[in-house]
Protein backbone atom coordinates (compact mmCIF):
# COMPACT_ATOMS: atom_id res chain seq x y z
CA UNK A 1 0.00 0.00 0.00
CA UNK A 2 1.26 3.19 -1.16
CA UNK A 3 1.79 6.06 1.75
CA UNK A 4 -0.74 8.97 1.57
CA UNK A 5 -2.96 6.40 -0.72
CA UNK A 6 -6.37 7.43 -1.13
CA UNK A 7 -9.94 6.62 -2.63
CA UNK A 8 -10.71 9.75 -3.94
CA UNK A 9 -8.83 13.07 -3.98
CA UNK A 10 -10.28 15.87 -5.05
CA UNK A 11 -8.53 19.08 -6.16
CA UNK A 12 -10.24 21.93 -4.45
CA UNK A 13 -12.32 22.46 -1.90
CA UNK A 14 -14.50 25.64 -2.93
CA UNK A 15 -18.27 25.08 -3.60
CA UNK A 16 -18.09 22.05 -6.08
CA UNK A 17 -15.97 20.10 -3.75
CA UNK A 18 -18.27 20.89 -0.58
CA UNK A 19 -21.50 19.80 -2.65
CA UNK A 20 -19.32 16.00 -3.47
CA UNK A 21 -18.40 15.77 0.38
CA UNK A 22 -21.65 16.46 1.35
CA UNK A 23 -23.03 13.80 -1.21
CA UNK A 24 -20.69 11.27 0.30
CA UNK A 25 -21.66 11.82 3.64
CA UNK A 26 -25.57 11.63 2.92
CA UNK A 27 -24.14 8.36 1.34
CA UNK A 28 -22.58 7.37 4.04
CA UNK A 29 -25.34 8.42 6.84
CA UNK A 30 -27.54 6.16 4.94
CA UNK A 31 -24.79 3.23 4.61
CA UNK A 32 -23.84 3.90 8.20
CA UNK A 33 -19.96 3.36 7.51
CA UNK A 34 -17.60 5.50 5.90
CA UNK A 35 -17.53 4.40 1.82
CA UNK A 36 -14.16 6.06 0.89
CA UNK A 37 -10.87 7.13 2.47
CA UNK A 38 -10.40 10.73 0.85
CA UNK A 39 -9.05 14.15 0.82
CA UNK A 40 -9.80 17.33 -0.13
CA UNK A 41 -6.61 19.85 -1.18
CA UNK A 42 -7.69 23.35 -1.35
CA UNK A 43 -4.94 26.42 -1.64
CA UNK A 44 -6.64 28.47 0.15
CA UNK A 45 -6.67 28.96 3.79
CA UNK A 46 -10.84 28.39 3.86
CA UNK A 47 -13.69 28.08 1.40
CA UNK A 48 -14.76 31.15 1.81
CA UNK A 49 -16.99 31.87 -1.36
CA UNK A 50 -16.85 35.40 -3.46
CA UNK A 51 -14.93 37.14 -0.51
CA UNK A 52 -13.95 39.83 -2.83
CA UNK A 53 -17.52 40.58 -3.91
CA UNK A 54 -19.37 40.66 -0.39
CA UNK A 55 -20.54 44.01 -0.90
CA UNK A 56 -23.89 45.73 1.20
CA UNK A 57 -27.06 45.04 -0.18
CA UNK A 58 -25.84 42.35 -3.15
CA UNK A 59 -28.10 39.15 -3.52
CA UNK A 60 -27.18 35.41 -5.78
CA UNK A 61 -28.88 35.34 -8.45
CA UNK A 62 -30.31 31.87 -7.87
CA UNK A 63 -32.94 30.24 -6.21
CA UNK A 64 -31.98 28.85 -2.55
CA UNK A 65 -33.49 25.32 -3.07
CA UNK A 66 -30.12 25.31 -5.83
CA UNK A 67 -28.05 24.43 -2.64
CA UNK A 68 -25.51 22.20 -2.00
CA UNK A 69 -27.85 18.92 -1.08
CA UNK A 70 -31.94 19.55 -1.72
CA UNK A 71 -32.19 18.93 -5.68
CA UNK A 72 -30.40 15.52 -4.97
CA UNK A 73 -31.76 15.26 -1.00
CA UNK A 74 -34.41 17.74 0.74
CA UNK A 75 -33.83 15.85 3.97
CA UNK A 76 -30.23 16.39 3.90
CA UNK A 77 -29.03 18.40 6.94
CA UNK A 78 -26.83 20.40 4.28
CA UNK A 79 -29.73 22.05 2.81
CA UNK A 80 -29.72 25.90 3.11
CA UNK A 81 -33.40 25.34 4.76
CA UNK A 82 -31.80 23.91 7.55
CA UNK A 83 -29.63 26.14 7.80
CA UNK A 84 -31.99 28.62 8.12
CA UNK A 85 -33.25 26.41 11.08
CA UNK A 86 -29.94 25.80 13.27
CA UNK A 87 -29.98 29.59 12.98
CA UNK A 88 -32.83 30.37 14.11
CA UNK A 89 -33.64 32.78 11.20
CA UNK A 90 -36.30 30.06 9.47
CA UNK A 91 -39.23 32.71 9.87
CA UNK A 92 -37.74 35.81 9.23
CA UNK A 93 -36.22 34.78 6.17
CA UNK A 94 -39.64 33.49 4.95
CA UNK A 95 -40.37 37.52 5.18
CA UNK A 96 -37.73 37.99 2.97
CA UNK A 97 -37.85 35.10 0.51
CA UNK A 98 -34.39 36.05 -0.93
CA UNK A 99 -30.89 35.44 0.30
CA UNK A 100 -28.10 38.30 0.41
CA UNK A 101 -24.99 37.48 -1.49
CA UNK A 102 -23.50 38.26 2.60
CA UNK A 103 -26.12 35.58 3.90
CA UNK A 104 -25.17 32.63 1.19
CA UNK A 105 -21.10 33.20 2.09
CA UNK A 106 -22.14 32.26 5.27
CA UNK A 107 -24.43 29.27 4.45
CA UNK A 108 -21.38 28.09 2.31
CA UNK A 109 -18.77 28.62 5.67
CA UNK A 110 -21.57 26.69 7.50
CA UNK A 111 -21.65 23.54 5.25
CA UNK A 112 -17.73 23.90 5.18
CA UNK A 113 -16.83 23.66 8.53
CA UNK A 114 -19.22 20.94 9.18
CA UNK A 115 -16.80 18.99 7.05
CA UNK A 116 -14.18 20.23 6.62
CA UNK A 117 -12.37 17.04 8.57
CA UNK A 118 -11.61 15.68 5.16
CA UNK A 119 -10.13 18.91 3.74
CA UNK A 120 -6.38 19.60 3.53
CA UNK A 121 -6.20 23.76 3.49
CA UNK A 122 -3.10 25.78 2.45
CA UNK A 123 -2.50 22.97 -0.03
CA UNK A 124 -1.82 23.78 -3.53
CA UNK A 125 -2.00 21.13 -6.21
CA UNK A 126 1.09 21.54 -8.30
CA UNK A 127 0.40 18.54 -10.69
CA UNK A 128 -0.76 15.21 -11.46
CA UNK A 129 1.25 12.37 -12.69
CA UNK A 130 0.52 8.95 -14.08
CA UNK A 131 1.88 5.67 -12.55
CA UNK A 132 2.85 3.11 -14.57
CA UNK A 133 3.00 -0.48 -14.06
CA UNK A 134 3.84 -2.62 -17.34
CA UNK A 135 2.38 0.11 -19.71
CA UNK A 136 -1.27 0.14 -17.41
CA UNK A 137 -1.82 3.44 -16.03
CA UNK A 138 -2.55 2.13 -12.34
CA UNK A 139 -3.03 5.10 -10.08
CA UNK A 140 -2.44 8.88 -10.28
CA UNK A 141 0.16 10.71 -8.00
CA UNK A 142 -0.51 14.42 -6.78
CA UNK A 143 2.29 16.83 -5.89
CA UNK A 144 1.17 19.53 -3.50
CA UNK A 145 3.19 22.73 -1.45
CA UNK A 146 1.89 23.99 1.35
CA UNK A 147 1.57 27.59 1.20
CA UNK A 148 2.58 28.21 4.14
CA UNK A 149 5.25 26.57 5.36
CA UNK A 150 6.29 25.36 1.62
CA UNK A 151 6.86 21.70 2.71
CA UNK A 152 5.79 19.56 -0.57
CA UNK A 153 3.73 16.58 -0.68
CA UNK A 154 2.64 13.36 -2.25
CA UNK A 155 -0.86 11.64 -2.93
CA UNK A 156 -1.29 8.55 -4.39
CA UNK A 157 -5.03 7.68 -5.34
CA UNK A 158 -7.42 5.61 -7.99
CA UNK A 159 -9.52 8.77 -8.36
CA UNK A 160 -9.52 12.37 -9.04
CA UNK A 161 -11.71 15.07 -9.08
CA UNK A 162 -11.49 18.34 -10.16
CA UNK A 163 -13.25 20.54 -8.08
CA UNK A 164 -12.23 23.56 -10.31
CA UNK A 165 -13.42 27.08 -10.33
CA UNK A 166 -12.96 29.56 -13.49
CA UNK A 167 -10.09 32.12 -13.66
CA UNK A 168 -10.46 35.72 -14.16
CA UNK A 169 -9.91 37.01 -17.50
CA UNK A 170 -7.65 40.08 -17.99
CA UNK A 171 -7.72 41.05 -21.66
CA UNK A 172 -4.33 41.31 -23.66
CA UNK A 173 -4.06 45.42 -23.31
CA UNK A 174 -4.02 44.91 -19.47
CA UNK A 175 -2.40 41.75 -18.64
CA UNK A 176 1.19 43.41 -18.12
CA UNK A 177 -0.31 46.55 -16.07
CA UNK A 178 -2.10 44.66 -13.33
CA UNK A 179 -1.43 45.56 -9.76
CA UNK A 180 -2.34 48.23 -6.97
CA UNK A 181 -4.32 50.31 -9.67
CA UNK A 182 -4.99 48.04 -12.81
CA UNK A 183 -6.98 44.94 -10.90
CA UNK A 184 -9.76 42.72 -11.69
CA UNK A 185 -13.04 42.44 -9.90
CA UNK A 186 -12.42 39.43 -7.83
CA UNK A 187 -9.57 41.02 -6.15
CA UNK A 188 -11.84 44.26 -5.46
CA UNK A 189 -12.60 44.54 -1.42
CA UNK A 190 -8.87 43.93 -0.94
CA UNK A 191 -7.54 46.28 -3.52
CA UNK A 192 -9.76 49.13 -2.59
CA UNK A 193 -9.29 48.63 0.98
CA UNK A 194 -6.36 51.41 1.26
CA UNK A 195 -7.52 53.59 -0.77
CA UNK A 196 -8.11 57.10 0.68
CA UNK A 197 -11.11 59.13 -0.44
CA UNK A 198 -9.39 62.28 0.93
CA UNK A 199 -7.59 62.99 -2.76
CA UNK A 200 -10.96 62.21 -4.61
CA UNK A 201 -9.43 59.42 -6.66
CA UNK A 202 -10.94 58.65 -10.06
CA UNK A 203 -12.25 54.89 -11.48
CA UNK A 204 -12.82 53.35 -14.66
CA UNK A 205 -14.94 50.52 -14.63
CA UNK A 206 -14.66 48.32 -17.08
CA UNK A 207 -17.58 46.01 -18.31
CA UNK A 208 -20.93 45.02 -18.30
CA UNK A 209 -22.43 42.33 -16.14
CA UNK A 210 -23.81 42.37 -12.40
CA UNK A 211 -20.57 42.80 -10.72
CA UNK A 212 -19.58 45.86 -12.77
CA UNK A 213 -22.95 47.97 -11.54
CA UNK A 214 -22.82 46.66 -7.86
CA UNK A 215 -18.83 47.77 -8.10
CA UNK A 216 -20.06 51.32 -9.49
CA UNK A 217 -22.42 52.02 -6.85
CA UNK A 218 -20.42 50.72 -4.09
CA UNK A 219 -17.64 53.00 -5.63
CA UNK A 220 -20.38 56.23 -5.47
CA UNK A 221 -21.16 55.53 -1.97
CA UNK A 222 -17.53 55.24 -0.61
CA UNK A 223 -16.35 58.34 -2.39
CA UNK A 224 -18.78 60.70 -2.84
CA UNK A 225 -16.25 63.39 -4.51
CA UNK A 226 -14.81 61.13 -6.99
CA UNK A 227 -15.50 60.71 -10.23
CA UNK A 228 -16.64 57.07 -11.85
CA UNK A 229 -16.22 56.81 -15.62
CA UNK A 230 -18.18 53.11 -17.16
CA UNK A 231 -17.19 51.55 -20.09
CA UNK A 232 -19.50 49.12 -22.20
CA UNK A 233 -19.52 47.57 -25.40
CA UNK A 234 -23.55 48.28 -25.52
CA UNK A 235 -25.88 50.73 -26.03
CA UNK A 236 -26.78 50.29 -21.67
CA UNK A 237 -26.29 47.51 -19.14
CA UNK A 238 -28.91 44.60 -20.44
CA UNK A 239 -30.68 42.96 -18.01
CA UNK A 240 -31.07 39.32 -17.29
CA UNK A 241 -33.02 36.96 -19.10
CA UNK A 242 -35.11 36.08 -16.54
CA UNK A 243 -38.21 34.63 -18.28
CA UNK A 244 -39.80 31.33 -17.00
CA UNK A 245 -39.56 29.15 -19.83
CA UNK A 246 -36.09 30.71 -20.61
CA UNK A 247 -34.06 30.06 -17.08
CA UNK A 248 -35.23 26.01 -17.83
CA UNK A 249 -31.83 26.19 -19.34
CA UNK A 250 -30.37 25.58 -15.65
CA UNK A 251 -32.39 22.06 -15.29
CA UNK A 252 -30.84 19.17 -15.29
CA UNK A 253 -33.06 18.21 -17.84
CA UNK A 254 -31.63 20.50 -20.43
CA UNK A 255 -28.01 19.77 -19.41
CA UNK A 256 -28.87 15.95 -20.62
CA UNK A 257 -29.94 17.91 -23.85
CA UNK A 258 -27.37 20.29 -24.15
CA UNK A 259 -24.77 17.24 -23.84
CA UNK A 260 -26.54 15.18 -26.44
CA UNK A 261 -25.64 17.63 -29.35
CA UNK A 262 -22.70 17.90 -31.60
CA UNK A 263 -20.26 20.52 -29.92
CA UNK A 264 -21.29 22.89 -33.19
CA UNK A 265 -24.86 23.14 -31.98
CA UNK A 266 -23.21 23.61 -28.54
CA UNK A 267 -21.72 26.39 -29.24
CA UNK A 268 -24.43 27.96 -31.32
CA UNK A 269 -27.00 27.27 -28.49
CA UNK A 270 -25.13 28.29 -25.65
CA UNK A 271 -24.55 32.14 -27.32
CA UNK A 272 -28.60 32.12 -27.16
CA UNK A 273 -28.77 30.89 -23.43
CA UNK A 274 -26.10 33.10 -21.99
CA UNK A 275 -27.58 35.82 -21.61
CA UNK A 276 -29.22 34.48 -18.63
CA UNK A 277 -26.04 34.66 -16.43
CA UNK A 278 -23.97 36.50 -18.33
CA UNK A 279 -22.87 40.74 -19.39
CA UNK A 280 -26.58 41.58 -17.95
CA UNK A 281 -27.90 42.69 -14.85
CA UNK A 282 -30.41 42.68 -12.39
CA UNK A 283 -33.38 44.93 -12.69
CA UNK A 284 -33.27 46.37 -8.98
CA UNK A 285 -29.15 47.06 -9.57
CA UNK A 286 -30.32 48.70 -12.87
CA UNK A 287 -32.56 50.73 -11.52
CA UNK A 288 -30.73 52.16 -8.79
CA UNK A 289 -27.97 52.94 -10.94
CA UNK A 290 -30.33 54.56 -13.55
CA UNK A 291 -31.66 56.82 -10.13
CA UNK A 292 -28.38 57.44 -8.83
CA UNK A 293 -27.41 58.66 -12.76
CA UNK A 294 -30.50 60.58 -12.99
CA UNK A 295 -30.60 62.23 -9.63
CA UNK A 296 -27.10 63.61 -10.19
CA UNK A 297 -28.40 65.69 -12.94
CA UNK A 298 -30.84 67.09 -11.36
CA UNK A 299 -28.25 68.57 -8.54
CA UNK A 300 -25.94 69.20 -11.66
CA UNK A 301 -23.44 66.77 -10.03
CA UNK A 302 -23.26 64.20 -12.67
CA UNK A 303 -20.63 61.56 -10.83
CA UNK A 304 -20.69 58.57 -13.07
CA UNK A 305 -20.11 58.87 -16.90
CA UNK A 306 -21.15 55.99 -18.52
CA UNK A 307 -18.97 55.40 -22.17
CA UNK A 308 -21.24 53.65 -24.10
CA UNK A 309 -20.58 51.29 -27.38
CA UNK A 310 -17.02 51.75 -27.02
CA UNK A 311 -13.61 50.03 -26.91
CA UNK A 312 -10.16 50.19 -25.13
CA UNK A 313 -7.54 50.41 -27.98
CA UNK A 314 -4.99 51.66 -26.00
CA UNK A 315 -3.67 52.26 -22.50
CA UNK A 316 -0.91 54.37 -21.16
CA UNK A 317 0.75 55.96 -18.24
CA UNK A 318 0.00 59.39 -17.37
CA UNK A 319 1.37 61.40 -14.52
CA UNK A 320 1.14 58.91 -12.16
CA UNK A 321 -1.88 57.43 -13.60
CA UNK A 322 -3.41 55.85 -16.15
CA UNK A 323 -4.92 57.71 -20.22
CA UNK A 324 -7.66 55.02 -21.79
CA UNK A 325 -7.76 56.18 -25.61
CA UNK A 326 -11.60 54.56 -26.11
CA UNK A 327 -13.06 54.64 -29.81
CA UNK A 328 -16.69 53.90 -30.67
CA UNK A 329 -17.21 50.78 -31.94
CA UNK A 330 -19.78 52.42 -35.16
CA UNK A 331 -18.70 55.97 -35.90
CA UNK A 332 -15.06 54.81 -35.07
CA UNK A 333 -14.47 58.56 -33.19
CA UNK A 334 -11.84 58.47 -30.46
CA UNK A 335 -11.73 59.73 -27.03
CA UNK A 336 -9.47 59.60 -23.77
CA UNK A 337 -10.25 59.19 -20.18
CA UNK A 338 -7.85 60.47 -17.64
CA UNK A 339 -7.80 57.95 -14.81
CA UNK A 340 -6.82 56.54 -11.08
CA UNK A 341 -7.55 53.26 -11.15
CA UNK A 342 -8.94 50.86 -13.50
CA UNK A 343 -11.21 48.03 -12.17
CA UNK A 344 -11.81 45.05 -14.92
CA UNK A 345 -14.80 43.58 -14.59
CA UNK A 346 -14.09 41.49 -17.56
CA UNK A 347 -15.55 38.44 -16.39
CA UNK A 348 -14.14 34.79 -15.97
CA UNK A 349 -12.90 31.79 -18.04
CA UNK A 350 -12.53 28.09 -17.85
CA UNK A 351 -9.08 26.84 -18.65
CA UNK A 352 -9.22 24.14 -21.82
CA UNK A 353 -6.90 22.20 -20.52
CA UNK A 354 -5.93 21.86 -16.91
CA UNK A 355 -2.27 23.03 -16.23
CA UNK A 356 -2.18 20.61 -13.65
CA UNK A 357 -3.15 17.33 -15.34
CA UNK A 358 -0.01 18.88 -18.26
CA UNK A 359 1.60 15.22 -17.59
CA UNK A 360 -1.48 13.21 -18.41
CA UNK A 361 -1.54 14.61 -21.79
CA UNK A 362 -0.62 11.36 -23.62
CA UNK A 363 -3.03 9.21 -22.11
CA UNK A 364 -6.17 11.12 -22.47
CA UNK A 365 -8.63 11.18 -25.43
CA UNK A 366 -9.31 14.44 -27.26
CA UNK A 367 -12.21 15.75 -30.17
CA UNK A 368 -11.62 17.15 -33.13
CA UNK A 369 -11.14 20.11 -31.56
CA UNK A 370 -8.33 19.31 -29.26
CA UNK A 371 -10.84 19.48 -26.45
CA UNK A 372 -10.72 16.39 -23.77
CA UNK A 373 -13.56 14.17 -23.99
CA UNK A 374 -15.73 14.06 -21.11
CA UNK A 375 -18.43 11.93 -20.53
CA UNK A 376 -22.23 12.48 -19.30
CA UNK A 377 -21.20 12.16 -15.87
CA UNK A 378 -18.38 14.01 -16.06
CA UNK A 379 -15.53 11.59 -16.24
CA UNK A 380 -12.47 12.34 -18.36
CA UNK A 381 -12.37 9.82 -21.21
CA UNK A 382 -8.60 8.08 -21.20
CA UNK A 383 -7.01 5.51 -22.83
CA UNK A 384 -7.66 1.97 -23.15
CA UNK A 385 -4.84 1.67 -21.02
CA UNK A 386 -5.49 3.73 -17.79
CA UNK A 387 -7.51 2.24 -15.01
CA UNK A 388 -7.19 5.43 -13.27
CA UNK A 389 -10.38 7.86 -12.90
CA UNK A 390 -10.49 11.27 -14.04
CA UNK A 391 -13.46 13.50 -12.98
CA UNK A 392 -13.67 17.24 -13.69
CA UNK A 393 -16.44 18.90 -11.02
CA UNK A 394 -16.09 21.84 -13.31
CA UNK A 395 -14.73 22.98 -16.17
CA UNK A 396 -17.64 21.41 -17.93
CA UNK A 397 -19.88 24.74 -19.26
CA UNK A 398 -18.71 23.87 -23.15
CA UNK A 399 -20.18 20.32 -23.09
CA UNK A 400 -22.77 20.32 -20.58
CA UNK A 401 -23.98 23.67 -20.81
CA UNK A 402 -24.82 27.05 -18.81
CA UNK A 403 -26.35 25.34 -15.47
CA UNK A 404 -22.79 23.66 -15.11
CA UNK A 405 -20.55 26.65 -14.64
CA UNK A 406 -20.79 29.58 -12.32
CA UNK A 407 -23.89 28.53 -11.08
CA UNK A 408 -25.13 26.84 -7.99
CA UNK A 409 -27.49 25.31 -10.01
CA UNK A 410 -26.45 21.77 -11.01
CA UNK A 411 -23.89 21.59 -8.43
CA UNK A 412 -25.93 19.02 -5.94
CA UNK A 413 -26.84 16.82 -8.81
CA UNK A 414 -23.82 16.86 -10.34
CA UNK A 415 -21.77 15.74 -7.08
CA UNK A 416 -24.24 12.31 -7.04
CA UNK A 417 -24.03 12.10 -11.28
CA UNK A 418 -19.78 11.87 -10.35
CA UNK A 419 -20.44 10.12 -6.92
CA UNK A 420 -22.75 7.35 -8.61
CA UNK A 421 -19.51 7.18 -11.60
CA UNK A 422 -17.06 6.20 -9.16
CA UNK A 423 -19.27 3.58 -7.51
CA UNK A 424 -20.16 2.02 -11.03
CA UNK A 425 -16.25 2.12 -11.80
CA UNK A 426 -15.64 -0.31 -8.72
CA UNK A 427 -12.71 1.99 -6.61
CA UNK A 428 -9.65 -0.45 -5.57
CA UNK A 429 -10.21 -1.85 -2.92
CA UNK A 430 -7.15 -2.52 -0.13
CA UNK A 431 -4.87 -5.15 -0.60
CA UNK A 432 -4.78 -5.05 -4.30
CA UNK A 433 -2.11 -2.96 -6.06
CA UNK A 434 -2.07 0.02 -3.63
């Protein structure tokens, strides 16, 4: 037996690994033993969800029944309606009927630390190698550091999962000029945090979605005197799709559907859904933007210039801060804005190919594309010649569509699709090769 051998490991321990732990352990509550010897590696020092964008009077923009156990198991004691209950807030949520973006953080700390026994924090995943016995890929080890005291480590297991969240995306023109002024919006509590209102700084905010009009706003409430310049592709900030028949995109239903087509119809389906989570808005964000805007000019204090239809072509240094040379994207006329800091609001991305699994490379299968093959429940298809299991609990928007990324939506149902795979592909048991 291998030391540091394990069932399962799973890379991550964020809100996709916390929904398969809590799977397990409903699976195990009912089994009354424990079913797998496993770990959890997460980098990070907790799970602590959207830390960055905790910001006063934000709300998710799903439904709470899309928790981490109730579309797989109401009577799980991980729902967030028991949660609700151990906190004694069960009644005067019901007058509220929504949860704050403030209120789900903690729901998702709640779940965590009743687990979080199987979780290995502080420990970064550095990659994922195959071992070989006579040409069979048997096993997969997993090189770790721990971030803090930068001791590296070794996992040997039968089964991986990818518990993996998106990256932010930093267009080309700012990749090289990120830091205490130039910063994306999932670094933006911590960036902001030192920043004096006493010199009236000035922000450019750059995008469209949810994030980028909560981030305004927040900005126009913390500095009153300083001046807030938008920039959008569009004519306005969209809002949501939000119609009923539209949002059954995020059933699992439709995620059976979306996988059963050719990755061409994929793709051409998925830029008609996406508007339902994506570069749109809320309508009560919208509106209070659109009375903050309107307000202004009545006091003649207009604060916030939105830049509409235009596009960053260039980006320089300017005494000490930053020139934006924008052009419209239809009468192609050029303009400048003078600026502090620039927040990029620019959305996320899922990697198409895992840096980590870079040594597997050879023994997975690929499409046409040069994208890896996953299956319906979300196993990594490999070579004839690896009995190892690859599982990726994320990652998995292109090929089973909008319900699997960002969202809580699919996130309980997906943890039992993968835990129901890896009880179907019979886990080694001790005494055989490990």
């Amino acid at each position: 037996m291998y030391r540091n051998y394990y069932d399962l490991v799973g890379v991550g321990f964020g809100p996709a690994g916390i929904a398969l732990e809590t799977a397990i352990r409903d699976s195990e509550e009912s089994s009354g033993e424990e079913v797998y010897k496993r770990v959890f590696l997460e980098k990070n020092s907790d799970s602590a969800w959207m830390p960055e964008m905790l910001l006063p009077g934000t709300d998710i923009q799903h439904h709470f029944l899309r928790d981490f156990a109730t579309p797989r198991n109401p009577r799980s004691q991980y729902t967030f309606s028991n949660y609700l209950f151990e906190k004694e807030r069960l009644f005067t949520f019901g007058l509220l009927g929504h949860p704050s973006r403030t209120e789900w953080s903690d729901y998702v700390q709640w779940v965590s630390m009743k687990i979080d026994n199987k979780a290995q924090f502080n420990e970064e995943v550095k990659l994922v190698e195959p071992i070989v016995v006579e040409n069979y890929v048997e096993g997969l080890k997993v090189h770790t550091i721990n971030n803090l005291n930068n001791k590296k480590n070794i996992y040997h297991t039968k089964s991986l999962i990818l518990n993996s969240g998106r990256k932010p995306y930093i267009p080309s023109l700012f990749k090289n000029k990120q830091g205490d002024k130039v910063f994306h919006a999932s670094k933006f509590k911590s960036s902001i945090q030192n920043i004096s209102s006493d010199n009236n700084p000035t922000f450019t905010v750059i995008g469209s979605g949810q994030n980028s009009v909560e981030i305004i706003l927040y900005l126009a409430n913390k500095f009153p005197n300083s001046k807030i310049n938008s920039v959008i592709r569009h004519t306005g900030f969209r809002l949501y799709e939000l119609g009923h028949f539209t949002n059954e995109v995020f059933f699992p239903d439709f995620t059976n559907y979306f996988y059963s087509l050719t990755q061409k119809d994929r793709d051409k389906l998925f830029e008609q859904i996406k508007h339902t989570n994506y570069s749109a808005v809320d309508d009560d964000v919208s509106e209070s933007l659109y009375w903050k805007m309107y307000e202004d000019k009545i006091r003649g204090e207009e604060q916030i210039e939105l830049h509409r239809c235009k596009e960053i072509i260039d980006l320089s240094g300017h005494k000490g801060n930053y020139l934006l040379n924008i052009k419209d994207i239809y009468n192609k006329e050029e303009s400048y804005i003078n600026t502090d800091y620039i927040i990029l609001c620019t959305g996320f991305f899922e990697e198409e190919y895992p840096e980590i699994l870079q040594p597997m490379k050879e023994h997975l299968n690929y499409n046409k594309d040069n994208s890896i093959q996953v299956s319906k429940d979300y196993k990594v298809n490999t070579k004839s010649n690896v009995r190892a299991n690859i599982y990726l609990n994320g990652l998995t928007e292109r090929t089973h569509g909008i319900g699997d990324a960002a969202s809580f939506t699919m996130m309980a149902t997906k943890a039992q699709r993968i835990l129901d795979s890896i009880d179907k592909n019979n886990l080694i048991k001790e005494g055989d090769l490990f």
